[in-house]
PDB file of N, CA and C in Angstrom:
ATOM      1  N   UNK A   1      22.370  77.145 -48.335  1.00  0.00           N
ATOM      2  CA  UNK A   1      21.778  76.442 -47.226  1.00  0.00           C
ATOM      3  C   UNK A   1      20.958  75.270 -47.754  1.00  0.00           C
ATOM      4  N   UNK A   2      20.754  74.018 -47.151  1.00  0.00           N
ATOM      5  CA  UNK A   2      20.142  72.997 -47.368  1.00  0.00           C
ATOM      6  C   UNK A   2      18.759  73.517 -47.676  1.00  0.00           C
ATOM      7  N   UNK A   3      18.331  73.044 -48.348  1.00  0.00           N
ATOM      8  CA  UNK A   3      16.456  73.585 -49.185  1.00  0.00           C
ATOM      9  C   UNK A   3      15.737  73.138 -47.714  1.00  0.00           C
ATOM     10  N   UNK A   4      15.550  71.548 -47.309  1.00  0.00           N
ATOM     11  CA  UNK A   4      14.977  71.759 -45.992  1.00  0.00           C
ATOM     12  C   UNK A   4      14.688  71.933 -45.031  1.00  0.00           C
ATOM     13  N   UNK A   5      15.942  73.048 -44.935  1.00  0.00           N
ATOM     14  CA  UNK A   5      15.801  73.767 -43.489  1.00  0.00           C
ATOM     15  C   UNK A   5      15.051  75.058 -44.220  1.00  0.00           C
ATOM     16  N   UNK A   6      14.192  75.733 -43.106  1.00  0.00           N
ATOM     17  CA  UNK A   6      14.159  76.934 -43.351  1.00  0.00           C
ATOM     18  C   UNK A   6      14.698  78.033 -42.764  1.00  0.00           C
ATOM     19  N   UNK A   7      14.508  79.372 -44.174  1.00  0.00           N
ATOM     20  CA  UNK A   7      15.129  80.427 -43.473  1.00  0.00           C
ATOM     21  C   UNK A   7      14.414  81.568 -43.735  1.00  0.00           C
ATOM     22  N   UNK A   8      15.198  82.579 -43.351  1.00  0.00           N
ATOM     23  CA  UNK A   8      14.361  84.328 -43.064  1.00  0.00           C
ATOM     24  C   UNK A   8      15.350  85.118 -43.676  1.00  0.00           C
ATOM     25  N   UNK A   9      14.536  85.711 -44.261  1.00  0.00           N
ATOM     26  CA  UNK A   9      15.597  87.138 -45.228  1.00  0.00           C
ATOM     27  C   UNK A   9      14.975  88.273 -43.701  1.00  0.00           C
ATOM     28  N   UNK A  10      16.258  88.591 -43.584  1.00  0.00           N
ATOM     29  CA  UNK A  10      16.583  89.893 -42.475  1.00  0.00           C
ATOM     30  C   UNK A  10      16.872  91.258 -43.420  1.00  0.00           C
ATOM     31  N   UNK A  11      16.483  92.633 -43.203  1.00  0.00           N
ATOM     32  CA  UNK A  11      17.174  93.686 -43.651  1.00  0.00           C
ATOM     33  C   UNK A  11      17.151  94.636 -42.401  1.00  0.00           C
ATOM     34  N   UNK A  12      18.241  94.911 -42.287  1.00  0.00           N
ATOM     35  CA  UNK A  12      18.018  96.145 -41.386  1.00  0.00           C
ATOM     36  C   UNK A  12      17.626  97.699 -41.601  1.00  0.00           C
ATOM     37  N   UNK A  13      16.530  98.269 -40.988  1.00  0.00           N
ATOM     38  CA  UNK A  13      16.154  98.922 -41.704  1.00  0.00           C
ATOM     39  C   UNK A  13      16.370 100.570 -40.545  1.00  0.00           C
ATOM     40  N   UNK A  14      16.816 100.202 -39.333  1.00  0.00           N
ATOM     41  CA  UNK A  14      17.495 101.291 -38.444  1.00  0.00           C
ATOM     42  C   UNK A  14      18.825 101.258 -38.130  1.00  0.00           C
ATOM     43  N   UNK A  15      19.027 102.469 -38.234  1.00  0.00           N
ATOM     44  CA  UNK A  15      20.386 102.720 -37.419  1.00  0.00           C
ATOM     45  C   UNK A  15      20.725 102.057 -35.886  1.00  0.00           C
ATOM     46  N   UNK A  16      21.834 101.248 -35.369  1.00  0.00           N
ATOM     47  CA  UNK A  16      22.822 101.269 -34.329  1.00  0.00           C
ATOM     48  C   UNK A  16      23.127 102.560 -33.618  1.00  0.00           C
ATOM     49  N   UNK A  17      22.999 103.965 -34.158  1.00  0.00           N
ATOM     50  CA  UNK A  17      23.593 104.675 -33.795  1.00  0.00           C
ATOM     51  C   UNK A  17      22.586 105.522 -32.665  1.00  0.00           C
ATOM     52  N   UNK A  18      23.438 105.420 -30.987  1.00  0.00           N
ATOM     53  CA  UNK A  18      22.414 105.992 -30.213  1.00  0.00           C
ATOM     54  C   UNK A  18      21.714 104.648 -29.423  1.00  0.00           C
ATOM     55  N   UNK A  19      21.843 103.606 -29.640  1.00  0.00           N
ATOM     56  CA  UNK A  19      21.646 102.386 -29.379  1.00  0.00           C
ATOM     57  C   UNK A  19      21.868 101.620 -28.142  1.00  0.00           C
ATOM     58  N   UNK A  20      21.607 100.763 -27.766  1.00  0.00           N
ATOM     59  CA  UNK A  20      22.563 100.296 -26.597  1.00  0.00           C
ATOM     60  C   UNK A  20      23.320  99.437 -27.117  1.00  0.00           C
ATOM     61  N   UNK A  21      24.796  98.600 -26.311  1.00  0.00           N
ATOM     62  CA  UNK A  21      25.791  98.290 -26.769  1.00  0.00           C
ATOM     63  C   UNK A  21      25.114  96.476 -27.248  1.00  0.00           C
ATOM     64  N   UNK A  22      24.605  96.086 -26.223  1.00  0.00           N
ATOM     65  CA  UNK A  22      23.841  94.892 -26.631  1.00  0.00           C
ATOM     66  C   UNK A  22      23.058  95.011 -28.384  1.00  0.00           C
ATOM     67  N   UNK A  23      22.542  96.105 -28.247  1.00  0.00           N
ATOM     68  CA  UNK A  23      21.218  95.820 -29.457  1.00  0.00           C
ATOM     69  C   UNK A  23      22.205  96.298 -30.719  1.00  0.00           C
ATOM     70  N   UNK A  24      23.582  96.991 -30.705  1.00  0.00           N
ATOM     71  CA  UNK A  24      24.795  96.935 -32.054  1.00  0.00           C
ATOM     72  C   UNK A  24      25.006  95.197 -31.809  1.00  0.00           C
ATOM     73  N   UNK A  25      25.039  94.488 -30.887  1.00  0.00           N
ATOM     74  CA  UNK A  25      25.862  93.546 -31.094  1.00  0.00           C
ATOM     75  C   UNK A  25      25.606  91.938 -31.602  1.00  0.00           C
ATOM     76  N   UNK A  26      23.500  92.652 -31.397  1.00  0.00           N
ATOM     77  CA  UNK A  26      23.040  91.763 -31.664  1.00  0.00           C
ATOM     78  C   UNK A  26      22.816  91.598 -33.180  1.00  0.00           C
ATOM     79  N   UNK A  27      22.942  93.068 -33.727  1.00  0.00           N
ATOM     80  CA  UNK A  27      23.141  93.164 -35.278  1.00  0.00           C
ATOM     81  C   UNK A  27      24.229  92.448 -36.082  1.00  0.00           C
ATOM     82  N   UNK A  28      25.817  92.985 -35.596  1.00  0.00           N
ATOM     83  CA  UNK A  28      26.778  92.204 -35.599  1.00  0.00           C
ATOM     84  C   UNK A  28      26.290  90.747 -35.802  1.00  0.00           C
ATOM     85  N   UNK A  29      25.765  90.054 -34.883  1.00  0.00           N
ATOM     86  CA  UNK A  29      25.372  88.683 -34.263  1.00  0.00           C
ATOM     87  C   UNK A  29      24.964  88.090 -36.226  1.00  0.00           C
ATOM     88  N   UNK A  30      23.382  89.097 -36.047  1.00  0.00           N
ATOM     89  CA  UNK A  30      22.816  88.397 -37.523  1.00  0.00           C
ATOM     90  C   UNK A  30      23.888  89.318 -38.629  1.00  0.00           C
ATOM     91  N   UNK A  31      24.715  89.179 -38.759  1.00  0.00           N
ATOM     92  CA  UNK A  31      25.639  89.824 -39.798  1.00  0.00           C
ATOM     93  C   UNK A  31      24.870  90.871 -41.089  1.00  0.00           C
ATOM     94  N   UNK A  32      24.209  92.028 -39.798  1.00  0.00           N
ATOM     95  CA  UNK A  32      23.902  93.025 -40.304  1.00  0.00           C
ATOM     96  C   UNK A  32      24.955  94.402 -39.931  1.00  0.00           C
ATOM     97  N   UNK A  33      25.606  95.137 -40.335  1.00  0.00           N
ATOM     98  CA  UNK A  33      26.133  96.924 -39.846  1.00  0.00           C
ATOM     99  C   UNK A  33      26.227  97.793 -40.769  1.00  0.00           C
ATOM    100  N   UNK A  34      25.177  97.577 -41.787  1.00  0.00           N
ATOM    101  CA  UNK A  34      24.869  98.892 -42.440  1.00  0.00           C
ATOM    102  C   UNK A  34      23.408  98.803 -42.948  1.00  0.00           C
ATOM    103  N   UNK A  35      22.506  99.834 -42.936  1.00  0.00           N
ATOM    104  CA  UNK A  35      21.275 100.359 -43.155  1.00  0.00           C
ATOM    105  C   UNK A  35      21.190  99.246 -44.539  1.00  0.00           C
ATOM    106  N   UNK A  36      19.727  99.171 -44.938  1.00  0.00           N
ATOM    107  CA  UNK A  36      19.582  97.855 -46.138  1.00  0.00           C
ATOM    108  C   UNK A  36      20.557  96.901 -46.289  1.00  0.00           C
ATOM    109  N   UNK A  37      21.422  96.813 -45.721  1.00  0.00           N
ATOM    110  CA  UNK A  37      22.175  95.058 -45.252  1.00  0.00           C
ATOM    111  C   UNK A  37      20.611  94.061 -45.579  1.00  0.00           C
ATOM    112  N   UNK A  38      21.205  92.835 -45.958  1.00  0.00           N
ATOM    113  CA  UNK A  38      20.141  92.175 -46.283  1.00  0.00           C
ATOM    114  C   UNK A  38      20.874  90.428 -45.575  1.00  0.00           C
ATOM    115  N   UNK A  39      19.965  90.178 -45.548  1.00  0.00           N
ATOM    116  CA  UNK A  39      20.584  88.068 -44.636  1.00  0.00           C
ATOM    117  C   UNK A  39      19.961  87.378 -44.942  1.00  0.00           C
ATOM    118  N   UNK A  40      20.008  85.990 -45.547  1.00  0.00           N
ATOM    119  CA  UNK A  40      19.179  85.375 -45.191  1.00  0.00           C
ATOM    120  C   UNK A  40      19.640  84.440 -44.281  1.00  0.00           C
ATOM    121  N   UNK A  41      18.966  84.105 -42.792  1.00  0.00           N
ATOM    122  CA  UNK A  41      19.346  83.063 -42.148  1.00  0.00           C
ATOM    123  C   UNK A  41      18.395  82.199 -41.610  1.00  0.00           C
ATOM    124  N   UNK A  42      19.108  81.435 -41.030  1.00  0.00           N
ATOM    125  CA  UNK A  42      18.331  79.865 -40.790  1.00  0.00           C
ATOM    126  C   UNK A  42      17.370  79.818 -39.371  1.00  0.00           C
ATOM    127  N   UNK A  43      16.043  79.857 -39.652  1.00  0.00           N
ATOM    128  CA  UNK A  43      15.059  79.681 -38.896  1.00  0.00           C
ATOM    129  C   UNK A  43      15.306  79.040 -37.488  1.00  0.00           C
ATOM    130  N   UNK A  44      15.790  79.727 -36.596  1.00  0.00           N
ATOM    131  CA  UNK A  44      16.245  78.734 -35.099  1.00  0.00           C
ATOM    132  C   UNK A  44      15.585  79.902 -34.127  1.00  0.00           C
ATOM    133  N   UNK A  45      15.471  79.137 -33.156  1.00  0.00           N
ATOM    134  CA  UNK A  45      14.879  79.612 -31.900  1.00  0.00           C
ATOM    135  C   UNK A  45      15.717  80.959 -31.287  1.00  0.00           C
ATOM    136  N   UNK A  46      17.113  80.604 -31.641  1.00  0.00           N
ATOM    137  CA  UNK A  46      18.144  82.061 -31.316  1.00  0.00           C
ATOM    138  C   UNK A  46      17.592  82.620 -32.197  1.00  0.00           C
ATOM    139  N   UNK A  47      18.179  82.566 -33.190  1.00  0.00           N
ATOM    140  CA  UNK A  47      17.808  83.769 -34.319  1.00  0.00           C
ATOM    141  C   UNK A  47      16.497  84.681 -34.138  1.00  0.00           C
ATOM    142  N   UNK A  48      15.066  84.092 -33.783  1.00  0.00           N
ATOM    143  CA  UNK A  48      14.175  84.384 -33.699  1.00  0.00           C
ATOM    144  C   UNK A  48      14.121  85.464 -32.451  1.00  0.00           C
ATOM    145  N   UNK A  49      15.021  84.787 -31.086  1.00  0.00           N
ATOM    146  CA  UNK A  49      15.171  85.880 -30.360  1.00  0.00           C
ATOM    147  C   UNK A  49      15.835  87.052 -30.434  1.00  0.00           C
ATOM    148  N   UNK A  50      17.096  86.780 -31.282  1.00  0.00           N
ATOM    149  CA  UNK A  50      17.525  88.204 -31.707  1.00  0.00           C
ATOM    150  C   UNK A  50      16.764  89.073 -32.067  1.00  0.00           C
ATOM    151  N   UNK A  51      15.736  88.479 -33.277  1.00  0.00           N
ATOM    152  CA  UNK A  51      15.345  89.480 -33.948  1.00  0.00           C
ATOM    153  C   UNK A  51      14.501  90.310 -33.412  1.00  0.00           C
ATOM    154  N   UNK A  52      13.646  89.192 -32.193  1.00  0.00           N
ATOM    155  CA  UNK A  52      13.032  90.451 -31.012  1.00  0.00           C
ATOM    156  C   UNK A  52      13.360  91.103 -30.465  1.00  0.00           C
ATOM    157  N   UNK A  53      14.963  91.067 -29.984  1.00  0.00           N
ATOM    158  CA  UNK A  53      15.480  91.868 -29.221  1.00  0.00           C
ATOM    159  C   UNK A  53      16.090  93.339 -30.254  1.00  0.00           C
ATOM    160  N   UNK A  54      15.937  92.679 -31.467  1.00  0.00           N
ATOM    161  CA  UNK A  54      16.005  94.194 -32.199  1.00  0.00           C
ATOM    162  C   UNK A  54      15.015  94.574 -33.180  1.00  0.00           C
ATOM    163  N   UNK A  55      14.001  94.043 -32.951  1.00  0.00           N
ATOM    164  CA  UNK A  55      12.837  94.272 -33.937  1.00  0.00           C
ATOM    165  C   UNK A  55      12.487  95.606 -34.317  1.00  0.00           C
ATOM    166  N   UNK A  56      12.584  96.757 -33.727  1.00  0.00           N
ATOM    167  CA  UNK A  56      12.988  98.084 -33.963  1.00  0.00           C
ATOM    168  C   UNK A  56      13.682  98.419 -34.886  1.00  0.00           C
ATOM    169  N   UNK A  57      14.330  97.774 -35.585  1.00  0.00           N
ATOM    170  CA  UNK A  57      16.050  97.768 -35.987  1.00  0.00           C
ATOM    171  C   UNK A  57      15.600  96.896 -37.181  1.00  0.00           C
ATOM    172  N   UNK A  58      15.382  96.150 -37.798  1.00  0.00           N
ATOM    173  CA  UNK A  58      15.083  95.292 -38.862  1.00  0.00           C
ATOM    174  C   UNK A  58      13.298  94.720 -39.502  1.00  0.00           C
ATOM    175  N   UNK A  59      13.581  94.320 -40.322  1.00  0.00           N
ATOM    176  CA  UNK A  59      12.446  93.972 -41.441  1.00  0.00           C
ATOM    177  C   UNK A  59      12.931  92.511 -41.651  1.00  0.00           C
ATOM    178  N   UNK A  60      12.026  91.891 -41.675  1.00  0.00           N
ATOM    179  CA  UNK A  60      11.886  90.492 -41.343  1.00  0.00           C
ATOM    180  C   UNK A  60      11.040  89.385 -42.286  1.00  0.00           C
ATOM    181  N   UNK A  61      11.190  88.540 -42.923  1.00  0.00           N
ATOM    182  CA  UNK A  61      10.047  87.982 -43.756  1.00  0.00           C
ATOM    183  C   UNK A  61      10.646  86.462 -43.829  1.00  0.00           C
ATOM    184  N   UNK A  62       9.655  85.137 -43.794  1.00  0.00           N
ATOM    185  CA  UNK A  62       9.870  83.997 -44.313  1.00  0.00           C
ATOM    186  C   UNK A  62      10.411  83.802 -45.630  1.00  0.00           C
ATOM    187  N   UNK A  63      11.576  83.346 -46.206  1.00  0.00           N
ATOM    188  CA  UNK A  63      11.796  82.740 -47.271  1.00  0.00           C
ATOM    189  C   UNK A  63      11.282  81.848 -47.906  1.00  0.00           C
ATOM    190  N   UNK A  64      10.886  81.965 -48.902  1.00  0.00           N
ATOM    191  CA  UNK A  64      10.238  80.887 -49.923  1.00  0.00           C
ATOM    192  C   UNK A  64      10.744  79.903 -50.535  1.00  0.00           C
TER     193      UNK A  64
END
């Protein structure tokens, strides 16, 4: 990724399983589907809402 954009290392740190079909898909979405999956992606206003909508579900931190 370009150095001046920024981004966010994602890990998921719950299970999908038992879930609703939205909050698997929003995992899918940030190209997380297995437990310690790790991402780093690019700081955007979506992204940010995903991650609220599964904040239950993942571990989250600014990249350096």
């Amino acid at each position: 990724m370009p150095e001046d954009k920024k981004t966010i290392v994602v890990t998921q740190t719950g299970s999908p399983i038992g879930r609703r079909h939205d909050q698997r898909e929003t995992l899918v979405g940030l190209g997380l589907n297995k437990l310690h999956r790790t991402r780093e992606l690019e700081d955007t206003p979506a992204v940010r809402g995903m991650l609220s909508k599964v904040s239950h579900l993942v571990r989250w931190e600014a990249a350096e």
